[in-house]
C-alpha atoms as a PDB file:
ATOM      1  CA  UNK A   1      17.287 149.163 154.871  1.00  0.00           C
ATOM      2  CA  UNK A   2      15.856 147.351 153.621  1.00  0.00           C
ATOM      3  CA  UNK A   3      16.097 134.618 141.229  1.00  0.00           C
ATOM      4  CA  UNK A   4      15.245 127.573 135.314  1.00  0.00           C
ATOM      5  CA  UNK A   5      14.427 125.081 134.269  1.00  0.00           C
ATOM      6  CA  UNK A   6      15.921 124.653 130.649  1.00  0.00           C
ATOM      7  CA  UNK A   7      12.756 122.869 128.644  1.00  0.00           C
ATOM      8  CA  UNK A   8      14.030 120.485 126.241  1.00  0.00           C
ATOM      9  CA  UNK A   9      11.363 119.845 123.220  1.00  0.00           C
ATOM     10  CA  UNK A  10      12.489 116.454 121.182  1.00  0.00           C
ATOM     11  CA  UNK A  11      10.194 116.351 117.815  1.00  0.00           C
ATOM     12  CA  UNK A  12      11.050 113.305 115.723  1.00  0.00           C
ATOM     13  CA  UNK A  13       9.689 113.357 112.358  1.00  0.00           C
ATOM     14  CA  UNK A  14       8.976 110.335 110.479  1.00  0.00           C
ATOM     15  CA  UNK A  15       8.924 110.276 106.565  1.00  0.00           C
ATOM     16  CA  UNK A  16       6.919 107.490 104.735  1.00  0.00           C
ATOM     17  CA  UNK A  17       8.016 106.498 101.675  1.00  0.00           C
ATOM     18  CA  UNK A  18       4.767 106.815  99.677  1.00  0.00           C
ATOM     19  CA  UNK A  19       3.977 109.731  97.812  1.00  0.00           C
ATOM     20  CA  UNK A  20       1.923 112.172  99.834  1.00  0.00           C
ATOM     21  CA  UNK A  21      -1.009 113.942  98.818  1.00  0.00           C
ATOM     22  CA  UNK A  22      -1.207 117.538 100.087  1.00  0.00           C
ATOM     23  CA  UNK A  23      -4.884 117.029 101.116  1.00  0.00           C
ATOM     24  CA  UNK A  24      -3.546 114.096 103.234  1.00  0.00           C
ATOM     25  CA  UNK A  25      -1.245 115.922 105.698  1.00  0.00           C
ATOM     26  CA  UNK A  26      -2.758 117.308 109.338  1.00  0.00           C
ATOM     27  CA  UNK A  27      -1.396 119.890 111.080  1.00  0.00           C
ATOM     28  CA  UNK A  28      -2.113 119.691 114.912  1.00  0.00           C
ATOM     29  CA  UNK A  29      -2.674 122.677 116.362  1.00  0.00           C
ATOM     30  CA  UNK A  30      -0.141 124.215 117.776  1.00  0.00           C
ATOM     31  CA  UNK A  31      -0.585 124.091 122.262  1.00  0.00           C
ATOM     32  CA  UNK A  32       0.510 127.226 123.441  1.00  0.00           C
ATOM     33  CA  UNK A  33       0.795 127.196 127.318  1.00  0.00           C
ATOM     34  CA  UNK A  34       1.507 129.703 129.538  1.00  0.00           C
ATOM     35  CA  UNK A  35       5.692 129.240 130.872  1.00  0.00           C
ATOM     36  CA  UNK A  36       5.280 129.252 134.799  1.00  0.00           C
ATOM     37  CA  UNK A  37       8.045 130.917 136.545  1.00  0.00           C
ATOM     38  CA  UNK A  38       9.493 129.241 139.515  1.00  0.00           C
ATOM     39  CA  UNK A  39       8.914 130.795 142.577  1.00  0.00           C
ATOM     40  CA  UNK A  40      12.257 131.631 144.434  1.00  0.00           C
ATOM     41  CA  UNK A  41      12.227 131.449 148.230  1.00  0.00           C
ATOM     42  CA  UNK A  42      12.173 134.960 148.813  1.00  0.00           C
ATOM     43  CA  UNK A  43       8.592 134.601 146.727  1.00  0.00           C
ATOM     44  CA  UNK A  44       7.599 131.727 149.007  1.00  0.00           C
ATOM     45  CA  UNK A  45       8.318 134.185 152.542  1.00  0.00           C
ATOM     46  CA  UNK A  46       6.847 136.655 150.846  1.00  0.00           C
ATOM     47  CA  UNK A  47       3.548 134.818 149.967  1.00  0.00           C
ATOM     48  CA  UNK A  48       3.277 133.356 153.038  1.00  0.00           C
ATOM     49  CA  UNK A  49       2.635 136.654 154.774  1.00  0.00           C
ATOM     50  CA  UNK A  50       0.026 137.410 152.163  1.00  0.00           C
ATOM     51  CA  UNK A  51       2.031 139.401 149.550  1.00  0.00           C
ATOM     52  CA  UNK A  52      -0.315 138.491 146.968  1.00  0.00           C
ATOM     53  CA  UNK A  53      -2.811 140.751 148.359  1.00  0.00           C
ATOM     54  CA  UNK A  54      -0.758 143.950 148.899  1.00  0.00           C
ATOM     55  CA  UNK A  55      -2.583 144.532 145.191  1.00  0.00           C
ATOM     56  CA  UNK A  56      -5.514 145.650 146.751  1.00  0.00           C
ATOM     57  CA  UNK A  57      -4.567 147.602 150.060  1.00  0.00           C
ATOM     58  CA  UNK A  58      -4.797 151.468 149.113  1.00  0.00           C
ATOM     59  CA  UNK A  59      -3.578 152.289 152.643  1.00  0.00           C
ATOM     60  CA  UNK A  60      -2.580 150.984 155.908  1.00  0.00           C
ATOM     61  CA  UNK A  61      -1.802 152.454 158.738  1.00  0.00           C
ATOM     62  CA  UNK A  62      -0.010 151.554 162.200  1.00  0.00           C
ATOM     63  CA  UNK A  63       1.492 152.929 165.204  1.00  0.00           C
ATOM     64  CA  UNK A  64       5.227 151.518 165.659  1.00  0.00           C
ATOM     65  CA  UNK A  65       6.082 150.940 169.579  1.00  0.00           C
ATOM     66  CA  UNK A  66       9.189 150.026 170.905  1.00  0.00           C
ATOM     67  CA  UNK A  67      10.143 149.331 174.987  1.00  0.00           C
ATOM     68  CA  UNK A  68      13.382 149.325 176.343  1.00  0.00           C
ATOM     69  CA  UNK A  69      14.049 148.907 179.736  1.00  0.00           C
ATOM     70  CA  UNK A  70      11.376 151.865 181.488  1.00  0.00           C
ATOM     71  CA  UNK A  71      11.651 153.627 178.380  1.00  0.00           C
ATOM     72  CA  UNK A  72       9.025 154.204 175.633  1.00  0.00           C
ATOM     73  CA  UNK A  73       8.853 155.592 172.429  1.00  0.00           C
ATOM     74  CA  UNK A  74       6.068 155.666 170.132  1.00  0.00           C
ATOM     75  CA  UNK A  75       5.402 157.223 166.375  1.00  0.00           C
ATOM     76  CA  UNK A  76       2.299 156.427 163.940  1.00  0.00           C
ATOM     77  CA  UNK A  77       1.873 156.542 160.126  1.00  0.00           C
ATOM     78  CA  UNK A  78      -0.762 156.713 157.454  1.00  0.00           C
ATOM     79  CA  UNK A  79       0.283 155.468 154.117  1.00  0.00           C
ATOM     80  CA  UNK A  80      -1.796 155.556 151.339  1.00  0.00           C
ATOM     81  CA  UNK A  81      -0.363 153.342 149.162  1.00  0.00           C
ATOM     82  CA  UNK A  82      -1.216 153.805 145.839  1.00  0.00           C
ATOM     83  CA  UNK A  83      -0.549 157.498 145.682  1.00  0.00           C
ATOM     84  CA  UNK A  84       2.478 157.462 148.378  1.00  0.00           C
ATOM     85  CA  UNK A  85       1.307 160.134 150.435  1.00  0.00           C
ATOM     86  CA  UNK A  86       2.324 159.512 154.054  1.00  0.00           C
ATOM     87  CA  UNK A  87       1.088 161.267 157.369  1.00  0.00           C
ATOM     88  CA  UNK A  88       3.887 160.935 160.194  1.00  0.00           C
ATOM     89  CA  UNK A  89       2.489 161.918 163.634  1.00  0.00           C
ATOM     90  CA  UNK A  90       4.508 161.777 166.691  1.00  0.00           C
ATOM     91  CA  UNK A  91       4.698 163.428 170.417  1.00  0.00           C
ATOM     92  CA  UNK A  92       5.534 166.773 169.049  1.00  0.00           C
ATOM     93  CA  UNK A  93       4.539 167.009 165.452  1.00  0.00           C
ATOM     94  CA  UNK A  94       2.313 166.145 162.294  1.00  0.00           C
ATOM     95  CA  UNK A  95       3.853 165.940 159.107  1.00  0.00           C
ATOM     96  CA  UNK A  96       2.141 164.876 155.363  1.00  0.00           C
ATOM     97  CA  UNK A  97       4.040 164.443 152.606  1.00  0.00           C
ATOM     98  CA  UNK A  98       4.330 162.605 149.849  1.00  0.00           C
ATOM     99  CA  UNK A  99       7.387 159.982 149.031  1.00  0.00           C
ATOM    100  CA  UNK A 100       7.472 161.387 145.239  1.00  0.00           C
ATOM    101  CA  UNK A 101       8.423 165.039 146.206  1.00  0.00           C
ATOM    102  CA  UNK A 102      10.066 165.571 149.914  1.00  0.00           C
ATOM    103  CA  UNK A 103      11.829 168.070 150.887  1.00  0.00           C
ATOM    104  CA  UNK A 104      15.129 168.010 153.717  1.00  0.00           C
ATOM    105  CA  UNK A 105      12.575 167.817 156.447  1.00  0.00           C
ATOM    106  CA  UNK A 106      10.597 164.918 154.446  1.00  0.00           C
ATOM    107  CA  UNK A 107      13.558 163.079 153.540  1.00  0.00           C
ATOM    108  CA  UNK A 108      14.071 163.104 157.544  1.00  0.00           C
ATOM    109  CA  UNK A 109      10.722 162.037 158.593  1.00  0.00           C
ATOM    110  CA  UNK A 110      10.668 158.789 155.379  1.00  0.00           C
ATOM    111  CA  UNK A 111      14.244 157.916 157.324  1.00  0.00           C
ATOM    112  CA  UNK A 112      11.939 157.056 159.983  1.00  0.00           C
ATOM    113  CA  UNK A 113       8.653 155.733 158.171  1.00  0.00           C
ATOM    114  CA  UNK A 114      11.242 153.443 156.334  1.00  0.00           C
ATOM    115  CA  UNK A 115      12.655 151.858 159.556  1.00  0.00           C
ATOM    116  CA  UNK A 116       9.015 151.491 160.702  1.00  0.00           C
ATOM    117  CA  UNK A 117       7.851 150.449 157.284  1.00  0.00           C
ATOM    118  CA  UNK A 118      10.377 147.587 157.204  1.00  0.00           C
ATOM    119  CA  UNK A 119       9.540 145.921 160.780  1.00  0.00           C
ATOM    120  CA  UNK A 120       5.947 145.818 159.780  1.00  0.00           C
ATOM    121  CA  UNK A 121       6.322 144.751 155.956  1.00  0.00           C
ATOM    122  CA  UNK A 122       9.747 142.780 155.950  1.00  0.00           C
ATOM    123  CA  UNK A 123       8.967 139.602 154.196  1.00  0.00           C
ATOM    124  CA  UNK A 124       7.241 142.128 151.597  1.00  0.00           C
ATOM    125  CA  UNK A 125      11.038 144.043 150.986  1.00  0.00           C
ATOM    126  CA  UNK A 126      12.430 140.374 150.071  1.00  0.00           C
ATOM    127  CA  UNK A 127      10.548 140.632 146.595  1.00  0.00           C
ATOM    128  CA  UNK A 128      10.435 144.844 146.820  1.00  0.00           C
ATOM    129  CA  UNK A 129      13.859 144.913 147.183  1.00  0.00           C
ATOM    130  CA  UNK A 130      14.892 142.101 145.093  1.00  0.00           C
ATOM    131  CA  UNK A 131      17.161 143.477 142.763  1.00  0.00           C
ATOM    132  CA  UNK A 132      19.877 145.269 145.399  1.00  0.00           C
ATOM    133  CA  UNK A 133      20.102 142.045 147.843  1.00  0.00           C
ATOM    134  CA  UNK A 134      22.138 138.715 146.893  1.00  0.00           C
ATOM    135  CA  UNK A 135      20.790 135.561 149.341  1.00  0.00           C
ATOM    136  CA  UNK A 136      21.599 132.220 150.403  1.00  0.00           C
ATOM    137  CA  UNK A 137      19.130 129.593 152.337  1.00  0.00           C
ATOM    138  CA  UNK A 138      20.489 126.753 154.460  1.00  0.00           C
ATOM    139  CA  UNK A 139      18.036 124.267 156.857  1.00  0.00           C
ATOM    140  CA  UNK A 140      18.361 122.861 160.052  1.00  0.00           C
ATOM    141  CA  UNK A 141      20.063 126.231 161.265  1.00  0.00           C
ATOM    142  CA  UNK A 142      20.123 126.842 165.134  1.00  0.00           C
ATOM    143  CA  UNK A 143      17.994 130.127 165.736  1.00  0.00           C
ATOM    144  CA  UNK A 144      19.312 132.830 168.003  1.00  0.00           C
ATOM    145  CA  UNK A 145      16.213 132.768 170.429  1.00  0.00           C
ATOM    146  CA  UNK A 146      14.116 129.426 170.837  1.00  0.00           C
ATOM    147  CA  UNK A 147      17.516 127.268 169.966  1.00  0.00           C
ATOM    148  CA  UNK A 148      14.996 125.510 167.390  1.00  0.00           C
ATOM    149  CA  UNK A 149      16.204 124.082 164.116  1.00  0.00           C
ATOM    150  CA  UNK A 150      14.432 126.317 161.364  1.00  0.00           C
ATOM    151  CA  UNK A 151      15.285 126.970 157.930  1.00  0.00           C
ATOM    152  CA  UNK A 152      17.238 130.713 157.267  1.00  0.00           C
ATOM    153  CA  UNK A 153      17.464 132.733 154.676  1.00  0.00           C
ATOM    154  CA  UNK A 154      20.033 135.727 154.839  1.00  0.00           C
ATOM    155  CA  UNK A 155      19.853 138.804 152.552  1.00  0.00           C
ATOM    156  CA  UNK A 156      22.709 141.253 151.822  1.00  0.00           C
ATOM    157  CA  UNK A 157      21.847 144.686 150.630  1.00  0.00           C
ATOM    158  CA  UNK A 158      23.639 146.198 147.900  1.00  0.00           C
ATOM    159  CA  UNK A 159      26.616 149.288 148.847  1.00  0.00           C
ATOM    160  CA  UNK A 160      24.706 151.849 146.632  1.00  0.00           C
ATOM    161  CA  UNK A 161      21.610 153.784 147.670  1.00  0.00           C
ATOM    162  CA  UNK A 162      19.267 153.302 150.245  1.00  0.00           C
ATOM    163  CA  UNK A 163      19.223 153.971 153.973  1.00  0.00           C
ATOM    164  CA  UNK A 164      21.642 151.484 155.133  1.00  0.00           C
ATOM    165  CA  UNK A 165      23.670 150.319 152.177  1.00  0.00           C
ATOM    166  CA  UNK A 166      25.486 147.058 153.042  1.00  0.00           C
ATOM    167  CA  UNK A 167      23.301 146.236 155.755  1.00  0.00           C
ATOM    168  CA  UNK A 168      22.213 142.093 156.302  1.00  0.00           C
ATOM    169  CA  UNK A 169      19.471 140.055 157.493  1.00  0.00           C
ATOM    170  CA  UNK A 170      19.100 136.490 158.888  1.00  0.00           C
ATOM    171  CA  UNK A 171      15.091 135.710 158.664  1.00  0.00           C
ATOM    172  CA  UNK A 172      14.232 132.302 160.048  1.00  0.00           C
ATOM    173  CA  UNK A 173      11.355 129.968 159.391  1.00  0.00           C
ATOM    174  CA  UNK A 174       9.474 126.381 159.315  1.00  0.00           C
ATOM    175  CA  UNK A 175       8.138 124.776 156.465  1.00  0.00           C
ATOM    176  CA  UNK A 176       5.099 127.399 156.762  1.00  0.00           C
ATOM    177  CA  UNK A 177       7.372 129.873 155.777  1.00  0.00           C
ATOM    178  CA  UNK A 178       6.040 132.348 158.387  1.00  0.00           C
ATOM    179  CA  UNK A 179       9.119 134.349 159.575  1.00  0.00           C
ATOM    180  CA  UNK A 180       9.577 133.528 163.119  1.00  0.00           C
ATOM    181  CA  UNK A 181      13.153 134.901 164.693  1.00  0.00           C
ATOM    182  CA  UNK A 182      15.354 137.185 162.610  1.00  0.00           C
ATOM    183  CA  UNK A 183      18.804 138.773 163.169  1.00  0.00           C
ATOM    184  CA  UNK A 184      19.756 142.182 161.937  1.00  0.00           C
ATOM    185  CA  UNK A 185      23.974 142.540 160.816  1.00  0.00           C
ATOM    186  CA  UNK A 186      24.402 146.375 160.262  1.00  0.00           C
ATOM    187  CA  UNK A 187      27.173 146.310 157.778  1.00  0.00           C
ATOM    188  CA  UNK A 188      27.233 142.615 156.809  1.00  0.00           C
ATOM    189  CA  UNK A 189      29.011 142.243 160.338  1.00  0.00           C
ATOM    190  CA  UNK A 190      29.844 138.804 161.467  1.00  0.00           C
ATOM    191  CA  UNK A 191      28.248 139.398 165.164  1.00  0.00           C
ATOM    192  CA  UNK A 192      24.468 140.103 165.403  1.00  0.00           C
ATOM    193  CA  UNK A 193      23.788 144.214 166.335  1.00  0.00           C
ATOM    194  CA  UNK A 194      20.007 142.908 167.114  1.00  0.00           C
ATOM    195  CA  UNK A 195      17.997 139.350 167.266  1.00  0.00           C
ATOM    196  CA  UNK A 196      14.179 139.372 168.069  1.00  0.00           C
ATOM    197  CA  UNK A 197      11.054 136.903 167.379  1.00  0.00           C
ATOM    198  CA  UNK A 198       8.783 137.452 165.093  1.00  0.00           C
ATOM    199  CA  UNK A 199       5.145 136.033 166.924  1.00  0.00           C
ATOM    200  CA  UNK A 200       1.296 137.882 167.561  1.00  0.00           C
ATOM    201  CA  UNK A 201       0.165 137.152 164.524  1.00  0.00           C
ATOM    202  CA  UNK A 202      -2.486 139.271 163.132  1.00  0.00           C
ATOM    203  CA  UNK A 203      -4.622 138.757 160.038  1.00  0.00           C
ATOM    204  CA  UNK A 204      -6.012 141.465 157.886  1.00  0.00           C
ATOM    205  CA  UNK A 205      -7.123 141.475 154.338  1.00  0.00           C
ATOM    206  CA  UNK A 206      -5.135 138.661 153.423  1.00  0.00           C
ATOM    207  CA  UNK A 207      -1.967 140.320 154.991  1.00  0.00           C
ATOM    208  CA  UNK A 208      -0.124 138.283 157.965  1.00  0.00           C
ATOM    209  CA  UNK A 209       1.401 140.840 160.263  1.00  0.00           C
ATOM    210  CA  UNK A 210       3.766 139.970 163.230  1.00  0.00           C
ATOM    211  CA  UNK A 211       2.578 142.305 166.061  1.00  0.00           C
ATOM    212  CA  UNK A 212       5.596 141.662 168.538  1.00  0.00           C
ATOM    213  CA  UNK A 213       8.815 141.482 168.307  1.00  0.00           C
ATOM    214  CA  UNK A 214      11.051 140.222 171.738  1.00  0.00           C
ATOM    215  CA  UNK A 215      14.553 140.031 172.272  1.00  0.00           C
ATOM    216  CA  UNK A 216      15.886 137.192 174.257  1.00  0.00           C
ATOM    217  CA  UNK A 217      16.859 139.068 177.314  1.00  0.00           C
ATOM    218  CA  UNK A 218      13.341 140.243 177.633  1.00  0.00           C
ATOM    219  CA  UNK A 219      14.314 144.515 178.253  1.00  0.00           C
ATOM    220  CA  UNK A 220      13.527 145.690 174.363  1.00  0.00           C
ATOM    221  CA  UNK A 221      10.423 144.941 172.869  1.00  0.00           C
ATOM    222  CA  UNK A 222       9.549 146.212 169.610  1.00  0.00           C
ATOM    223  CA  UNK A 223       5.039 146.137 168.842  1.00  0.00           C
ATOM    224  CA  UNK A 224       2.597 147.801 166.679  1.00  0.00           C
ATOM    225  CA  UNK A 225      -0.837 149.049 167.771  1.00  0.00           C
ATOM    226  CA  UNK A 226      -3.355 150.563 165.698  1.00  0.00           C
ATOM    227  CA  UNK A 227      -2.797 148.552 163.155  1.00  0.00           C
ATOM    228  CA  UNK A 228      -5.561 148.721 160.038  1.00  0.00           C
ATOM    229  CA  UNK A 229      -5.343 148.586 156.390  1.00  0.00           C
ATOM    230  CA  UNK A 230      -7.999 149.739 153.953  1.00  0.00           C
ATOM    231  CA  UNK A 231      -8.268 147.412 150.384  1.00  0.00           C
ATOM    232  CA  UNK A 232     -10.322 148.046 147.189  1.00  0.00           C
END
């Protein structure tokens, strides 16, 4: 599931005509300074959720709720991030593994913890993820819920590898660049297959986390609980 400025440096060099001595000629020193790259926007959404501080979390963990209709399902992770060892615990089972090494059942439990992963980290996966997705930004777009002009960015995943190869999302946003309604397109489809909010901000070590996620209708709602995360 789950981009220049060309610097143009003129020197015009003047010759006098008078003989010059070698003890007469200055060389500046040479100003050496650092070439900044430009940020792209999927760096700006990205940043504005704190990405600049996923350096020093070591682990977070969450329990990933969803409500439909008088239906609810629940599952919660532990992911210790720097050594990607995972804990999956659900209703029936408790599994640990770690993403490096999984066997057939693993690989069928990080299905899951990806899908989870991705609703709680999303604008993260913009820069994560930024080789396999092409994108385009346009502003003053209608979004699907609150009708409000916002600014939207839409990725398209690559065909090849992942868990949903293909697969597109429309994220919109204000001029904070906090994420606040986004659509998900399973196979680049034309029609939306899901539209929520993004809102409930929390706060924690720097991260910005969107607790709730609504669709318009008001029967599926998609939260995390339990959320913590642990940084150096």
């Amino acid at each position: 599931m789950r981009k220049i400025f060309t610097f143009i440096l003129t020197t015009t060099l003047f010759i006098s005509c008078k003989e010059t001595k070698k003890e007469d000629v200055v060389t500046p020193k040479e100003t050496l300074e650092p070439v900044k790259k430009e940020l792209t926007i999927l760096d700006s959404v990205a940043n504005a959720h704190g990405f600049k501080n996923w350096k020093n979390i070591t682990q977070i963990q969450f329990t990933f709720n969803v409500d439909r209709g008088e239906n609810h399902f629940n599952r919660s992770w532990n992911w210790r991030t720097k050594s990607n060892d995972v804990l999956a615990i659900s209703a029936t089972d408790t599994l640990a593994y770690n993403r490096a090494s999984m066997d057939s059942i693993a690989k069928k439990t990080n299905a899951g913890f990806i899908n989870d992963k991705y609703w709680l980290l999303a604008p993260f996966n913009l820069v994560w993820d930024k080789d396999n997705i092409t994108f385009t930004t346009t502003k003053n777009e209608e979004a699907p819920i609150s009708k409000k002009p916002m600014q939207k960015l839409t990725i398209v995943y690559g065909n090849d590898g992942g868990y949903t190869p293909g697969d597109a999302y429309d994220f919109y946003f204000e001029d904070d660049y906090l994420i606040k309604e986004w659509v998900y397109r399973k196979a680049n489809a034309a029609e939306p297959s899901m539209s929520t909010t993004w809102e409930n901000y929390t706060e924690q070590n720097g991260l910005k986390i969107a607790l709730d996620h609504k669709n318009a209708e008001g029967n599926f709602k998609l939260y995390f609980t339990d959320v913590k995360s642990i940084s150096k």
